[in-house]
Protein backbone atom coordinates (compact mmCIF):
# COMPACT_ATOMS: atom_id res chain seq x y z
CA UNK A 1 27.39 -0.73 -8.93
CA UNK A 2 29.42 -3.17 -6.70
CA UNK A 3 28.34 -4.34 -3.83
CA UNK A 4 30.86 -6.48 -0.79
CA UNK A 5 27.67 -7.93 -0.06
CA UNK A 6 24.76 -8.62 -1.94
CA UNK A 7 21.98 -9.88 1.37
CA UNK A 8 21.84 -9.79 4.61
CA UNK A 9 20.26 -12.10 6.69
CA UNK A 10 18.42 -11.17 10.40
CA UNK A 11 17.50 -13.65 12.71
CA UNK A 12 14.51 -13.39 15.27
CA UNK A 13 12.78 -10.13 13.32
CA UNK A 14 9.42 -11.44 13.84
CA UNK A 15 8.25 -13.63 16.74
CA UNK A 16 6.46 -16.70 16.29
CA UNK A 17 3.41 -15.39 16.76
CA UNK A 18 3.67 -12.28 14.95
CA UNK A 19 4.21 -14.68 12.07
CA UNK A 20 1.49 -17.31 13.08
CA UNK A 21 -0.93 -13.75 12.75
CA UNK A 22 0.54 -12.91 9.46
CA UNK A 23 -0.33 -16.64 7.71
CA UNK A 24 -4.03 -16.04 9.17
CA UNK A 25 -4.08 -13.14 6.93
CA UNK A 26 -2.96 -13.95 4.39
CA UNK A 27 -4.78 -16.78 4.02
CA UNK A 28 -7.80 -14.31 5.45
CA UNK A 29 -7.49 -12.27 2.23
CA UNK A 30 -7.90 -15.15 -0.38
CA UNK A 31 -4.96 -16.36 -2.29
CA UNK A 32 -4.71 -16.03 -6.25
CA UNK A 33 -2.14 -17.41 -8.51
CA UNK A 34 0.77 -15.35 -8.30
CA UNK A 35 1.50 -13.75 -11.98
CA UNK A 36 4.38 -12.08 -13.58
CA UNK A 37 3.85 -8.21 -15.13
CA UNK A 38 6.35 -8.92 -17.62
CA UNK A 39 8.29 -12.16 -18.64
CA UNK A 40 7.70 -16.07 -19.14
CA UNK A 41 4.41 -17.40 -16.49
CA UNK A 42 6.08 -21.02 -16.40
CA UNK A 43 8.69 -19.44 -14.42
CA UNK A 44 6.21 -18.72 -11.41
CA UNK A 45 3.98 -21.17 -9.31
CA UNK A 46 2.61 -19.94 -6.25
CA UNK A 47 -0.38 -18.25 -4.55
CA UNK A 48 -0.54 -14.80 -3.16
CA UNK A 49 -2.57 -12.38 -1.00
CA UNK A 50 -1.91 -8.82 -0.42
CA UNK A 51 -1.69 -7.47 3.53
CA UNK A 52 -1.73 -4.18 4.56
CA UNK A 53 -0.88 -4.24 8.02
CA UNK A 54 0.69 -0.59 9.21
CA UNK A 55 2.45 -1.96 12.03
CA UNK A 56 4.15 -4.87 10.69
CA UNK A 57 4.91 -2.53 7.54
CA UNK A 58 6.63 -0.11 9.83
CA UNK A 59 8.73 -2.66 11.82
CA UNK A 60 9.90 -4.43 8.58
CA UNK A 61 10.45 -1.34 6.91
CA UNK A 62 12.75 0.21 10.29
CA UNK A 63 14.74 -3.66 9.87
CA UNK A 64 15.21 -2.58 6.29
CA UNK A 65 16.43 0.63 6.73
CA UNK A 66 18.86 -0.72 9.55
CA UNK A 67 19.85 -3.06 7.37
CA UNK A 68 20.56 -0.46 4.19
CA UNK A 69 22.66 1.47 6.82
CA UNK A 70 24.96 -1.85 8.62
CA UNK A 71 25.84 -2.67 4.87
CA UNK A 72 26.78 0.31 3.47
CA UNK A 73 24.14 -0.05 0.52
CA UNK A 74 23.12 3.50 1.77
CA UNK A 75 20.49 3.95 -0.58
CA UNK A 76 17.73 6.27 -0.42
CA UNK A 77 14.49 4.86 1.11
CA UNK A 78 11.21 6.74 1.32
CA UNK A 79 8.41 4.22 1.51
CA UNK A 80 7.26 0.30 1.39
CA UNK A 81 5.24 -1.29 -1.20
CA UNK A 82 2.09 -3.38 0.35
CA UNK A 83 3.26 -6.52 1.56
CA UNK A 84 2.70 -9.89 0.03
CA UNK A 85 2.07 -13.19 1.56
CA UNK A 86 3.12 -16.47 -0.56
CA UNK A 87 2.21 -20.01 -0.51
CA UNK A 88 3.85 -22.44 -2.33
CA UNK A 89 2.82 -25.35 -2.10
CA UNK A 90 4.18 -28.92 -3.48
CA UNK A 91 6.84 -28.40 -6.76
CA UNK A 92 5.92 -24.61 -6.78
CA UNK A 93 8.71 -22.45 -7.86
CA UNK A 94 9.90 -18.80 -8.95
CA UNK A 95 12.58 -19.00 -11.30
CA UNK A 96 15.63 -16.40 -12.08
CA UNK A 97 14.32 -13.13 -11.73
CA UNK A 98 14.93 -9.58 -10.68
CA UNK A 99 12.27 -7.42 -8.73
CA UNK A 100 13.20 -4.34 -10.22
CA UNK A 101 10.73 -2.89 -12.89
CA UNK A 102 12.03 -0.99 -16.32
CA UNK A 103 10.30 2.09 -15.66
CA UNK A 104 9.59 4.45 -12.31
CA UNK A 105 6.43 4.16 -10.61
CA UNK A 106 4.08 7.24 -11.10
CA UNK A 107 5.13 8.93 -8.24
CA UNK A 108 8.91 8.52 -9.62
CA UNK A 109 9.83 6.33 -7.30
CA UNK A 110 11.59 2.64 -7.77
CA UNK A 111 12.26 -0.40 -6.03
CA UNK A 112 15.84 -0.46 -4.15
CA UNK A 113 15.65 -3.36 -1.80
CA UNK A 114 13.59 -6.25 -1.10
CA UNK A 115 13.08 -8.85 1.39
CA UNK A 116 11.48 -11.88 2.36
CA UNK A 117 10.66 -13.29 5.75
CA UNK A 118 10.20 -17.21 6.87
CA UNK A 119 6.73 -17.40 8.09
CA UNK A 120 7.06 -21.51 8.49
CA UNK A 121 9.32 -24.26 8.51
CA UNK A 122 7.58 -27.35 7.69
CA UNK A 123 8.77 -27.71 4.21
CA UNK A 124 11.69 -29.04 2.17
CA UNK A 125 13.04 -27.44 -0.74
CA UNK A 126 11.86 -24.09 -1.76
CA UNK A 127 15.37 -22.39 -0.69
CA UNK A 128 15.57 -18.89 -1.38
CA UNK A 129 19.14 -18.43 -3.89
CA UNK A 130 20.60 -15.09 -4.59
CA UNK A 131 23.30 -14.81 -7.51
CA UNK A 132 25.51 -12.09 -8.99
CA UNK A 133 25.77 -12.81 -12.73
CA UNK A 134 29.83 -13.06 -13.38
CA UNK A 135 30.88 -14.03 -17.00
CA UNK A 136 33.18 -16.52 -15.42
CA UNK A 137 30.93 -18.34 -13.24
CA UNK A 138 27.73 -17.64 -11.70
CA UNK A 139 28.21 -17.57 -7.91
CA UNK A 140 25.17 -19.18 -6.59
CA UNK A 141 24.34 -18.27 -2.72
CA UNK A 142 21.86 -21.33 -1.14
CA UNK A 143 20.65 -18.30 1.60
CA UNK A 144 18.60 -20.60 3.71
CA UNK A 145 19.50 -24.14 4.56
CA UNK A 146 17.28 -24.63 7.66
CA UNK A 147 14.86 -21.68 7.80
CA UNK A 148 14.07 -19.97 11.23
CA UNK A 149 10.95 -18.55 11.36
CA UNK A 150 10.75 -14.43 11.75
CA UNK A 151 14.25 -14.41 10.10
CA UNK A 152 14.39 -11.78 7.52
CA UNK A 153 16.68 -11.71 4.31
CA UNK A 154 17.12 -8.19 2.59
CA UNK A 155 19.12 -7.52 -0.61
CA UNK A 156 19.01 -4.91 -3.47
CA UNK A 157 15.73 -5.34 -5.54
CA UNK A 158 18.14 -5.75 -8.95
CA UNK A 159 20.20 -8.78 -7.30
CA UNK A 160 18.69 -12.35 -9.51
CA UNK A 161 17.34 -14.82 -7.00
CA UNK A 162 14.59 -17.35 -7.13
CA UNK A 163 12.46 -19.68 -4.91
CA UNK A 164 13.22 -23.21 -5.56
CA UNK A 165 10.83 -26.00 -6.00
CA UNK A 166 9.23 -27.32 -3.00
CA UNK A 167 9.68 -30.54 -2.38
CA UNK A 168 7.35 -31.41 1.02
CA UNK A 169 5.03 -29.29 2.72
CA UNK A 170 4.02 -25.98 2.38
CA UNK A 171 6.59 -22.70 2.16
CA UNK A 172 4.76 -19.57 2.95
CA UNK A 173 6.53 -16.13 3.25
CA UNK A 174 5.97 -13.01 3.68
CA UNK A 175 7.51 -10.46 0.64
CA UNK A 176 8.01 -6.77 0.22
CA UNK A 177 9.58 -4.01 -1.44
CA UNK A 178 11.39 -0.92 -0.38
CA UNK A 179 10.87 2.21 -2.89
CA UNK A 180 13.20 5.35 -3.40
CA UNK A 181 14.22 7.39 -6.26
CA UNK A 182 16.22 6.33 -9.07
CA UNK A 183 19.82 6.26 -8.99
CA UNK A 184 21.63 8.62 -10.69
């Protein structure tokens, strides 16, 4: 599949506030050391909490769809995944990965796009990089160089990207997952 664009960044999708609300609950819920389902657990340090807030879901997932449409990715969306909030605090990391799983969910259904909003910006380091794997090069996209808060980034959930390490401060986001059926 080839894509003209491989993320999309939106400015202003969350207020200050609405992010400010979204940190309390996350930290509300109790963080836990991130973990990996499959794959190397060096290449992950961070904590996360789960949040199931409806409304939120809804307005990120409406941004998403919006999003899908504007860039022609035109995939088929059905629902969102519970959202999870990150912390990461000082050297924490997520190395190259994918979010994309091998195999369907049980209702048949598979991540297509993901996305990650800026709840904070008093941090340095811990840029978010996308990359398209090219056997000539590997074209490495720094996405956020001064991170607004509320600003969302969405790309396809089989795009490589990683978190890297942060080098002041804390970075916390707020992560999700878009599901639809598998391509055929």
């Amino acid at each position: 599949m080839f894509l003209q664009e491989v993320f999309k960044l939106s400015h202003n999708v969350l207020s200050k506030e609405q992010c400010n609300n979204i940190i309390d609950l996350g930290l509300a819920e109790g963080l836990q050391t991130a973990d990996i389902d499959s794959g190397n657990s060096k290449n992950r340090s961070s904590k996360v909490s789960w949040i199931k807030d409806e409304k939120i879901s809804r307005l990120l997932f409406s941004e998403v769809a919006l999003v899908n449409k504007t860039m022609n990715w035109n995939f088929g969306l059905e629902r969102s995944e519970p959202l999870q909030f990150s912390q990461y605090n000082l050297d924490d990391h997520y190395n190259w990965h994918i979010d994309s799983h091998f195999d369907p969910y049980a209702d048949g259904l598979i991540r297509k796009l993901s996305f990650s909003v800026i709840l904070n910006t008093d941090f340095t380091g811990g840029e978010l990089e996308i990359t398209v794997p090219n056997p000539k090069n590997i074209n490495t996209t720094v996405v956020y160089d001064k991170p607004k808060v509320g600003d969302v980034i969405t790309f396809p959930s089989h795009i490589w990207h990683k978190v890297s390490p942060v080098k002041s401060g804390v970075r916390m986001s707020l992560v999700g997952w878009v599901l639809g059926r598998p391509f055929v």
